[in-house]
Protein backbone atom coordinates (compact mmCIF):
# COMPACT_ATOMS: atom_id res chain seq x y z
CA UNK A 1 -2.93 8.75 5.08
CA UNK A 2 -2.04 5.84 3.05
CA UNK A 3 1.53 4.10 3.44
CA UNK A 4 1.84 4.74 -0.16
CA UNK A 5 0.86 8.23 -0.65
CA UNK A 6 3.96 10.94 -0.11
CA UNK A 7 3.42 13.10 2.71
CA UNK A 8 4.25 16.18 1.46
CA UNK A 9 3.34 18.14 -2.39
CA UNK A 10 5.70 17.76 -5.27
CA UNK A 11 6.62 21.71 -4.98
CA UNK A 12 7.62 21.10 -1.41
CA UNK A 13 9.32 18.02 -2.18
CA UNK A 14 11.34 20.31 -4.70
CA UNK A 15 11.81 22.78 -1.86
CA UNK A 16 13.47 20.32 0.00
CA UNK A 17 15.80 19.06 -2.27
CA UNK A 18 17.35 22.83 -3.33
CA UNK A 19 18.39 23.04 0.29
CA UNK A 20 21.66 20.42 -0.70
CA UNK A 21 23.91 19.79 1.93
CA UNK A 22 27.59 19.56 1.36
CA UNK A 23 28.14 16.32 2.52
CA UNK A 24 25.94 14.16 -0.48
CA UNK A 25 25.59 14.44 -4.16
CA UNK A 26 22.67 16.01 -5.29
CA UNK A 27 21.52 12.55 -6.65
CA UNK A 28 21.78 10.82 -3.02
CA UNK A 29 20.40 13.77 -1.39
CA UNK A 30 17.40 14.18 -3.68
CA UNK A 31 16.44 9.95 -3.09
CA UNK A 32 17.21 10.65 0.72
CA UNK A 33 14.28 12.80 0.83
CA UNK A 34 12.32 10.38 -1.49
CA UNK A 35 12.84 8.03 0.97
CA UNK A 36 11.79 10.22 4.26
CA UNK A 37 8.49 11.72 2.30
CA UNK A 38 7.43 8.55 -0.16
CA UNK A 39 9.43 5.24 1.29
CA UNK A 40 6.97 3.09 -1.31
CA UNK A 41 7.95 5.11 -4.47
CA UNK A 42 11.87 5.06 -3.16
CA UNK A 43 11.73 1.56 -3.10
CA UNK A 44 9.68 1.43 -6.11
CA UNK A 45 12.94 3.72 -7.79
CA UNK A 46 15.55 1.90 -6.62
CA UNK A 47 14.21 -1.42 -7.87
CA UNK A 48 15.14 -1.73 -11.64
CA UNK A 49 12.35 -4.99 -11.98
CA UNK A 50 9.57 -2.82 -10.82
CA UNK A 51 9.70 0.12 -13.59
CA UNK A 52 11.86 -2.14 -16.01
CA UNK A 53 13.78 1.01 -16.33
CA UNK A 54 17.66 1.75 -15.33
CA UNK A 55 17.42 5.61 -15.93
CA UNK A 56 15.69 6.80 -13.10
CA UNK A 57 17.13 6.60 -9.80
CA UNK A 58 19.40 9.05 -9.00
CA UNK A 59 21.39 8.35 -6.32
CA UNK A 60 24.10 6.80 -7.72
CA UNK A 61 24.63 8.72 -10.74
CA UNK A 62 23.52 12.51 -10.85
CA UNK A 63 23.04 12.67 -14.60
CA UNK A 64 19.77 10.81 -14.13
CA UNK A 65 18.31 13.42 -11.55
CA UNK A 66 16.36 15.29 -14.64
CA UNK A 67 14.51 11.42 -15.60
CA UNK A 68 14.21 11.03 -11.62
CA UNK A 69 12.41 14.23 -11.34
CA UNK A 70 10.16 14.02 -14.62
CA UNK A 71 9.27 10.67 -13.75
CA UNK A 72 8.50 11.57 -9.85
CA UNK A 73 6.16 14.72 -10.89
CA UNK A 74 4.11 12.71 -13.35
CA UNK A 75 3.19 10.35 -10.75
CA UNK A 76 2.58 12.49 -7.54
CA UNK A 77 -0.43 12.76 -6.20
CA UNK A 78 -0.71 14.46 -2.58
């Protein structure tokens, strides 16, 4: 499998993220499993100069999590 493919489908990706631990936001916990399943498209997030947008990483502010998710489900492909 491609380096740049996620490993897993969106709806598990989802899955993962409803079972929140207590110890992160729901922001950081949703781009910690970004990161673990799709390390390209984390990095990809997390860079403001490669989407040219500031709404749509998550893990610093959880108010963004609905752009994060839109943004992440129009672009998966498993």
């Amino acid at each position: 499998m491609s380096k740049d493919k996620p490993k897993i489908s969106f709806d598990d990706f989802i899955s993962l993220t409803k079972q929140k631990t207590n110890e992160l936001r729901k922001g950081q916990h949703i781009m910690n499993i970004l990161y673990s399943v799709w390390e390209q498209e984390y990095k990809r997030l997390s860079s403001v100069h490669y989407y040219d947008r500031t709404d749509i990483d998550c893990f610093y502010n959880d108010n963004l999590i609905p752009n994060t998710l839109e943004h992440l489900e129009e672009i998966w492909k498993y």
